[in-house]
C-alpha atoms as a PDB file:
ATOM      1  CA  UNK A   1     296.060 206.956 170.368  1.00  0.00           C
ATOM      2  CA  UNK A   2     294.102 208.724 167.307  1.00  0.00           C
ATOM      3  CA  UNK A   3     293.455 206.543 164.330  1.00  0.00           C
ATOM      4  CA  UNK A   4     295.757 209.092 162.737  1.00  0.00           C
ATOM      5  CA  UNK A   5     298.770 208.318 164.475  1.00  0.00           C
ATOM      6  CA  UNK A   6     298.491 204.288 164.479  1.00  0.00           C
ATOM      7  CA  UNK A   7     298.177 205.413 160.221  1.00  0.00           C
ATOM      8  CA  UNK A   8     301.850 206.985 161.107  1.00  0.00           C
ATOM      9  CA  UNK A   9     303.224 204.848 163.272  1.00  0.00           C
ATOM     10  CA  UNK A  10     302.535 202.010 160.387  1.00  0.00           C
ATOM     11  CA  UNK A  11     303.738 203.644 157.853  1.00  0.00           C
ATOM     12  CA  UNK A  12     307.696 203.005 156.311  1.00  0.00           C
ATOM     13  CA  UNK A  13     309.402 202.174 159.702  1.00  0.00           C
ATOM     14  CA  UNK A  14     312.993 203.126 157.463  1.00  0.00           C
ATOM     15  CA  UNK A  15     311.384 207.080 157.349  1.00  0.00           C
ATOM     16  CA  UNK A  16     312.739 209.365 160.085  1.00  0.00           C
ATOM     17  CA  UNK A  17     309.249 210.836 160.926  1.00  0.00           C
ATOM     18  CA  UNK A  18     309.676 214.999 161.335  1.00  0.00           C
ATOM     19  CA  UNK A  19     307.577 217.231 161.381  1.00  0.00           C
ATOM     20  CA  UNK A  20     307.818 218.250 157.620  1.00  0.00           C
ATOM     21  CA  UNK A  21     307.140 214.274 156.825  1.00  0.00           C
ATOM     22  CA  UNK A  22     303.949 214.557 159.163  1.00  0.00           C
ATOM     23  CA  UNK A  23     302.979 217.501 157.678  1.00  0.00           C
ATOM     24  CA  UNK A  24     303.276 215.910 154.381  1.00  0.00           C
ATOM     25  CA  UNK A  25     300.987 212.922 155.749  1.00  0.00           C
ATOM     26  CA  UNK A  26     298.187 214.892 157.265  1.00  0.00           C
ATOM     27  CA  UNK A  27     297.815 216.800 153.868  1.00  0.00           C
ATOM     28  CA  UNK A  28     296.999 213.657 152.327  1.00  0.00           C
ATOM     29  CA  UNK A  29     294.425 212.636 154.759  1.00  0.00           C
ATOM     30  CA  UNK A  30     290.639 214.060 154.977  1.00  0.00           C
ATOM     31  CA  UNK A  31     290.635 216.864 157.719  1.00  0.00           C
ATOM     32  CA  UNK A  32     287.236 218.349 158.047  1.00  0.00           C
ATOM     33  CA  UNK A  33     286.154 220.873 156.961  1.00  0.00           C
ATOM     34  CA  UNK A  34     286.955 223.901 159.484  1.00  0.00           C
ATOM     35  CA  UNK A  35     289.228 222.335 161.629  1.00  0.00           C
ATOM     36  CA  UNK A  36     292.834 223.441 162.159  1.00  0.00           C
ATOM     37  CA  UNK A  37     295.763 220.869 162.851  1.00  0.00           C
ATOM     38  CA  UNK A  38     298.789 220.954 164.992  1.00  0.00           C
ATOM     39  CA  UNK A  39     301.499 218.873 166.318  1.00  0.00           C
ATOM     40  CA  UNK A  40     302.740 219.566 169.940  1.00  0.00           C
ATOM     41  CA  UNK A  41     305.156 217.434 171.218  1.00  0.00           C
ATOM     42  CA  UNK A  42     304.821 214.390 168.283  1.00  0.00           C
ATOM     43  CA  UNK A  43     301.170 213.809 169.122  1.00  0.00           C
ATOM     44  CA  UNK A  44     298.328 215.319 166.200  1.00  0.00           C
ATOM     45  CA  UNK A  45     295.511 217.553 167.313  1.00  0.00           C
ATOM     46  CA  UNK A  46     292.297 218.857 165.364  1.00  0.00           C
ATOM     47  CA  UNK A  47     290.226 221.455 166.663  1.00  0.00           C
ATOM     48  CA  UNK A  48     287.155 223.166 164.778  1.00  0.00           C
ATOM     49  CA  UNK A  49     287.324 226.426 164.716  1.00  0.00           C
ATOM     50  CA  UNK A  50     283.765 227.782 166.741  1.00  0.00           C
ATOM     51  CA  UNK A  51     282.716 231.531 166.258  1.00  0.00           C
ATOM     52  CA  UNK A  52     283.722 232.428 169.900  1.00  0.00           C
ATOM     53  CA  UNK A  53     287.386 231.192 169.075  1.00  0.00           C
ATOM     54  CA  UNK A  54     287.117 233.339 165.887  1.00  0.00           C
ATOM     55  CA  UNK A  55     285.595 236.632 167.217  1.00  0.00           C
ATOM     56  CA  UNK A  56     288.230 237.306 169.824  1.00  0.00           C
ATOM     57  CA  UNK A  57     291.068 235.957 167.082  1.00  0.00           C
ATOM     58  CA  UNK A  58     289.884 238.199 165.043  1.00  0.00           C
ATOM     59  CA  UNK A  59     289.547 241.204 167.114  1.00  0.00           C
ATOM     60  CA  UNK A  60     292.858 240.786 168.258  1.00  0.00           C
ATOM     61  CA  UNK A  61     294.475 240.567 164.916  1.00  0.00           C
ATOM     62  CA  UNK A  62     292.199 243.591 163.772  1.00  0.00           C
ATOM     63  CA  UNK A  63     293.728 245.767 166.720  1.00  0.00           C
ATOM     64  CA  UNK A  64     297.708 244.236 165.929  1.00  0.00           C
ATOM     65  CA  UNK A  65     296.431 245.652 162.117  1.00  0.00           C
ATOM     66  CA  UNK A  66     296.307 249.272 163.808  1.00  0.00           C
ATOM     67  CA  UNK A  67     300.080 249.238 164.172  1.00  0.00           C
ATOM     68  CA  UNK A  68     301.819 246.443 161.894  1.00  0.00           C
ATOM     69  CA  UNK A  69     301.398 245.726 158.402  1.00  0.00           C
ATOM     70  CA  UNK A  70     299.186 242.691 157.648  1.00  0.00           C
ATOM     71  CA  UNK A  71     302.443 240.326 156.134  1.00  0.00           C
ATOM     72  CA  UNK A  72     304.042 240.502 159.513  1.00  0.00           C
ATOM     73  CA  UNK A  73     300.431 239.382 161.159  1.00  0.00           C
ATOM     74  CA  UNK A  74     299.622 235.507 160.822  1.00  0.00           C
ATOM     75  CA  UNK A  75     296.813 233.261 161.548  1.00  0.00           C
ATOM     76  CA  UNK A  76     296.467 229.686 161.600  1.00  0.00           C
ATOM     77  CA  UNK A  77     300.397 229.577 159.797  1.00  0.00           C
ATOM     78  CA  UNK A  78     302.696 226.604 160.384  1.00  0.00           C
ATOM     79  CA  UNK A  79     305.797 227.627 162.417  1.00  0.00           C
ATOM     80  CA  UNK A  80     308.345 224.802 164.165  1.00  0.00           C
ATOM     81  CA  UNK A  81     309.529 225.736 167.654  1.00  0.00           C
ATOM     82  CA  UNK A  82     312.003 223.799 169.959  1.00  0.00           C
ATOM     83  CA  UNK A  83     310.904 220.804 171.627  1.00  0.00           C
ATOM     84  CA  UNK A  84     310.397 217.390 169.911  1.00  0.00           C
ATOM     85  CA  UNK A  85     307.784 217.579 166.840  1.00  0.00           C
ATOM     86  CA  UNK A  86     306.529 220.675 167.590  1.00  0.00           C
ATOM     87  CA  UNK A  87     304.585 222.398 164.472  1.00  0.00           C
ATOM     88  CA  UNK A  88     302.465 224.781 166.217  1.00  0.00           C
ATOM     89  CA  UNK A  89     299.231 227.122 163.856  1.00  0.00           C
ATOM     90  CA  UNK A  90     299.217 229.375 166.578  1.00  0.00           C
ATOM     91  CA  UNK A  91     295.969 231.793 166.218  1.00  0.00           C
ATOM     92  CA  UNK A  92     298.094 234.607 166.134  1.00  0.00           C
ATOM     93  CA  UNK A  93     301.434 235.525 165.053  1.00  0.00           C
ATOM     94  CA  UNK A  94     303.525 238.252 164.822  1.00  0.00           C
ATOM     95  CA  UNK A  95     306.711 237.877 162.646  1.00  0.00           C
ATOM     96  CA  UNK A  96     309.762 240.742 163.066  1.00  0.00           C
ATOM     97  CA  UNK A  97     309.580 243.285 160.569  1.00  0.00           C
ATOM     98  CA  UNK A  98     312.676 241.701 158.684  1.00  0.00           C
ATOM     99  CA  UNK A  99     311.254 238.250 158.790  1.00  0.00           C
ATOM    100  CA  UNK A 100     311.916 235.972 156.025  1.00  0.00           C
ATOM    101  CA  UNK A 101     310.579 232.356 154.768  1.00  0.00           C
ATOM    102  CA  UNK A 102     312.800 229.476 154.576  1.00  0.00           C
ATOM    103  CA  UNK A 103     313.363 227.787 151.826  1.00  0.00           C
ATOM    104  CA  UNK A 104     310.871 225.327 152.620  1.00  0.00           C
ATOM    105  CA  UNK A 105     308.425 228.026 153.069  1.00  0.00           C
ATOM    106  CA  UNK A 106     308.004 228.490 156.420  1.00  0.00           C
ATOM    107  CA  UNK A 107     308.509 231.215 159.237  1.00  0.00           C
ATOM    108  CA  UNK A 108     311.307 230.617 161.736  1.00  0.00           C
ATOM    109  CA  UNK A 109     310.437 230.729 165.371  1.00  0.00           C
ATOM    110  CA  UNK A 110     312.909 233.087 165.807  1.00  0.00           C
ATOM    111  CA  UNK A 111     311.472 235.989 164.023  1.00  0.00           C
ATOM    112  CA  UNK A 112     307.981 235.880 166.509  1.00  0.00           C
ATOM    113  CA  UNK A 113     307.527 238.239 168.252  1.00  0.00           C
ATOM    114  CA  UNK A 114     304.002 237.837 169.919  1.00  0.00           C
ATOM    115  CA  UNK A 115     301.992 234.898 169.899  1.00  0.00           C
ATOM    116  CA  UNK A 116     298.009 234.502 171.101  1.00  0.00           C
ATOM    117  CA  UNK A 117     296.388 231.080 171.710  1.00  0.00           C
ATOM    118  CA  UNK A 118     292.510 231.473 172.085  1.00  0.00           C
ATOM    119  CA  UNK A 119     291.479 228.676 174.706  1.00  0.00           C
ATOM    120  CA  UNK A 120     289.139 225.723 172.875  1.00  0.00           C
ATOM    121  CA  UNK A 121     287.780 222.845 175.115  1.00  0.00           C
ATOM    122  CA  UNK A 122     290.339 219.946 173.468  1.00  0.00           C
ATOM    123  CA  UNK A 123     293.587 221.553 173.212  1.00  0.00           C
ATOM    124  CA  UNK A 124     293.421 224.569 175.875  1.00  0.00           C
ATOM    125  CA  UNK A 125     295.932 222.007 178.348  1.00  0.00           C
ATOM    126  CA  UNK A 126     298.453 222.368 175.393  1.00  0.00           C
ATOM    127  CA  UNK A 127     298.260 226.494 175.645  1.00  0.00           C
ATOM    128  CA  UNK A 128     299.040 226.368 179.060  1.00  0.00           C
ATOM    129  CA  UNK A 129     301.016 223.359 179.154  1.00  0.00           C
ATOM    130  CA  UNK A 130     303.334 222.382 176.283  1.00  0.00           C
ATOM    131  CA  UNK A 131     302.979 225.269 174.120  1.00  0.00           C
ATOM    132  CA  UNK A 132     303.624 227.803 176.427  1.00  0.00           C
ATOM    133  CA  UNK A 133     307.233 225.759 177.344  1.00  0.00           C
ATOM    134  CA  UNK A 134     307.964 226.104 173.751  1.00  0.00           C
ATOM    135  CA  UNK A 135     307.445 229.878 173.596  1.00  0.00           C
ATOM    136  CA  UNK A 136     309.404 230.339 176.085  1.00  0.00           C
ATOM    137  CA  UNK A 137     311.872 227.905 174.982  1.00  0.00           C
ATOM    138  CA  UNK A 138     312.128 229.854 171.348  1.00  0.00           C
ATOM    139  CA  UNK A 139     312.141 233.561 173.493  1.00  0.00           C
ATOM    140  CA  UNK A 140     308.672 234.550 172.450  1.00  0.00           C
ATOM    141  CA  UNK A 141     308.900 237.760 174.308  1.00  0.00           C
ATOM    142  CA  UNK A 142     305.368 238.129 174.585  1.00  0.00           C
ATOM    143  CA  UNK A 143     302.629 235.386 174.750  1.00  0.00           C
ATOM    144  CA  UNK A 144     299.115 235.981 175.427  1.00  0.00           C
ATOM    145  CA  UNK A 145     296.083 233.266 176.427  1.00  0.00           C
ATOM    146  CA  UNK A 146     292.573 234.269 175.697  1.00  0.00           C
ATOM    147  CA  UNK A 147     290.539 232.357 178.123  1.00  0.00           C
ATOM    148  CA  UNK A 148     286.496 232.154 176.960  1.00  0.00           C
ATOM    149  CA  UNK A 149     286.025 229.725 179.707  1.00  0.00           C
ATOM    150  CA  UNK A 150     287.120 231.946 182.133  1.00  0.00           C
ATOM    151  CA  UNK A 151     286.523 235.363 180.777  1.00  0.00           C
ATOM    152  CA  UNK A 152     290.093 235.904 181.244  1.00  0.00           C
ATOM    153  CA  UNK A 153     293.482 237.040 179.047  1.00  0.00           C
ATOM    154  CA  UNK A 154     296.603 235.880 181.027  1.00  0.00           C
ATOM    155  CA  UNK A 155     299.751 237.474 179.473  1.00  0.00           C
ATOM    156  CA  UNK A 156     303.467 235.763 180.069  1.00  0.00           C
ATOM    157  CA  UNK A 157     306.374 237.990 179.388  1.00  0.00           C
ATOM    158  CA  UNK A 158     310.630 237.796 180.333  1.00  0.00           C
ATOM    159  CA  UNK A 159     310.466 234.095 179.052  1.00  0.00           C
ATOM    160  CA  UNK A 160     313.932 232.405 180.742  1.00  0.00           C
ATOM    161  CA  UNK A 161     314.584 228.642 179.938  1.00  0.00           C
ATOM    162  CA  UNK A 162     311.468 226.975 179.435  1.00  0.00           C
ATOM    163  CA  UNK A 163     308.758 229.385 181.157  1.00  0.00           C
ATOM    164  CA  UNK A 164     307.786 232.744 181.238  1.00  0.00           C
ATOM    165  CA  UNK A 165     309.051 234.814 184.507  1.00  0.00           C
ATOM    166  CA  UNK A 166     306.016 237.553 184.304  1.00  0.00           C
ATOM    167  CA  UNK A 167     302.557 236.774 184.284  1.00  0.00           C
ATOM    168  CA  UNK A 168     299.470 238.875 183.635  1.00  0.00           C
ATOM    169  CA  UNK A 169     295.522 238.303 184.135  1.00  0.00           C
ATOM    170  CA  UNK A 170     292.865 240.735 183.199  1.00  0.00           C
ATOM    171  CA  UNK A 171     289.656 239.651 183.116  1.00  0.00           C
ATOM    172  CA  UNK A 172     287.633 240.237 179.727  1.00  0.00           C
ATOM    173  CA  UNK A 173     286.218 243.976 179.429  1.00  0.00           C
ATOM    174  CA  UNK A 174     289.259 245.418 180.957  1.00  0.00           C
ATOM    175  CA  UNK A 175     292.398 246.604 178.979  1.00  0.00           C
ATOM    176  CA  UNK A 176     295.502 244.736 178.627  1.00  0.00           C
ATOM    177  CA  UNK A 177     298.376 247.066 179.041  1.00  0.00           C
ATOM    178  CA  UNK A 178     301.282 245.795 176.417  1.00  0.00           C
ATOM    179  CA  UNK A 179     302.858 249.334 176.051  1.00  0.00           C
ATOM    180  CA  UNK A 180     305.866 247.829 178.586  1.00  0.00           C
ATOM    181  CA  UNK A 181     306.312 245.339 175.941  1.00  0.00           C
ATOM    182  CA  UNK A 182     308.029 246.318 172.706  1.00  0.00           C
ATOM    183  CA  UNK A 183     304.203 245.754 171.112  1.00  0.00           C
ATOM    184  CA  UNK A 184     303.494 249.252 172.383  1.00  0.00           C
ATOM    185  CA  UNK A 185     299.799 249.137 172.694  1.00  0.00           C
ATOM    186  CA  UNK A 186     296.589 248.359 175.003  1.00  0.00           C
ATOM    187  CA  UNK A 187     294.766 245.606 173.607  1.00  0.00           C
ATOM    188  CA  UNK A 188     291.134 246.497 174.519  1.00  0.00           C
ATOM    189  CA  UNK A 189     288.695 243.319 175.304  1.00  0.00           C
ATOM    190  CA  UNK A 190     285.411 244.364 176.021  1.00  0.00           C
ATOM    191  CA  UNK A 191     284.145 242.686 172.851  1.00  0.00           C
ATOM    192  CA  UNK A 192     285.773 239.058 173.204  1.00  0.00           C
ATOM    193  CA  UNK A 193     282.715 236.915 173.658  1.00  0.00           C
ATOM    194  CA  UNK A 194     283.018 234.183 176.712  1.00  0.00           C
ATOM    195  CA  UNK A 195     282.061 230.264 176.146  1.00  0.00           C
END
């Protein structure tokens, strides 16, 4: 257990702890500098951000610019999927064209329609693991991995009940084909870097 959750855990017993009450908390704790926070599945989890995470996040949301308009294209952004306490910043998002905030401000799980994780060291088990159930949970129809460690993208699409019934693998310098999905594009990887 983090020092960060035995802060939460002794905190006011009497408060229902969500996820908008945890995100609340963490904002008024130091997170380093660089680092992005999520919650999967109640437990807290900082990653830095490192330059090979970056590159291929940002190549991939460079090619998504080539077809959607950059407020339906999201990095880092706070969306709640199904599961329990699960406030994912996925590195990628794409929201449906007619995608709207709540009135808390924040994007409903419903509207994604692609999601990327890039693979770091600490939290990659979640992107396979946990995460992925939740995608497919929500109906993500199309969820993509990023690999560094392996030099490999692993696609999941058809999500039924709490996995994904197609998967994908390409290794890194070959295309991915999404033009099957309703993305409609090849996204090329010859430039993400490998770890």
């Amino acid at each position: 257990m983090t020092v960060l959750e035995d802060r939460i855990e002794m905190a006011d017993e009497s408060e229902e702890l969500t996820l908008d009450v945890l995100f609340e908390r963490l904002e008024h704790m130091p997170t380093p500098e660089g680092y992005k926070v999520e919650i999967v599945e109640g437990a807290i989890f900082m990653s830095p951000q490192r330059d090979t995470h970056w590159e291929i996040i940002l190549d991939i949301v460079e090619q998504l610019r080539t077809k959607y308009p950059r407020k339906r294209v999201k990095s880092d952004v706070r969306v709640d999927y199904p599961g329990h306490l699960n406030g994912f910043a996925s590195d990628v998002t794409l929201v449906a064209e007619d995608a709207a905030k709540s009135s808390k401000g924040l994007w409903s799980y419903q509207d994604v329609e692609f999601v990327a994780e890039v693979i770091s060291k600490g939290t990659g088990p979640n992107d396979y693991g946990p995460k992925k159930t939740a995608y497919a949970t929500a109906e993500v129809p199309v969820y993509l991995i990023a690999d560094p460690y392996q030099g490999k993208c692993h696609l999941y699409t058809q999500p039924k009940g709490d996995d994904y019934t197609t998967e994908t693998t390409v290794t890194f310098g070959t295309d991915m084909d999404l033009t099957h999905t309703h993305l409609g594009l090849t996204l090329k990887t010859h430039e993400f870097p490998r770890d």
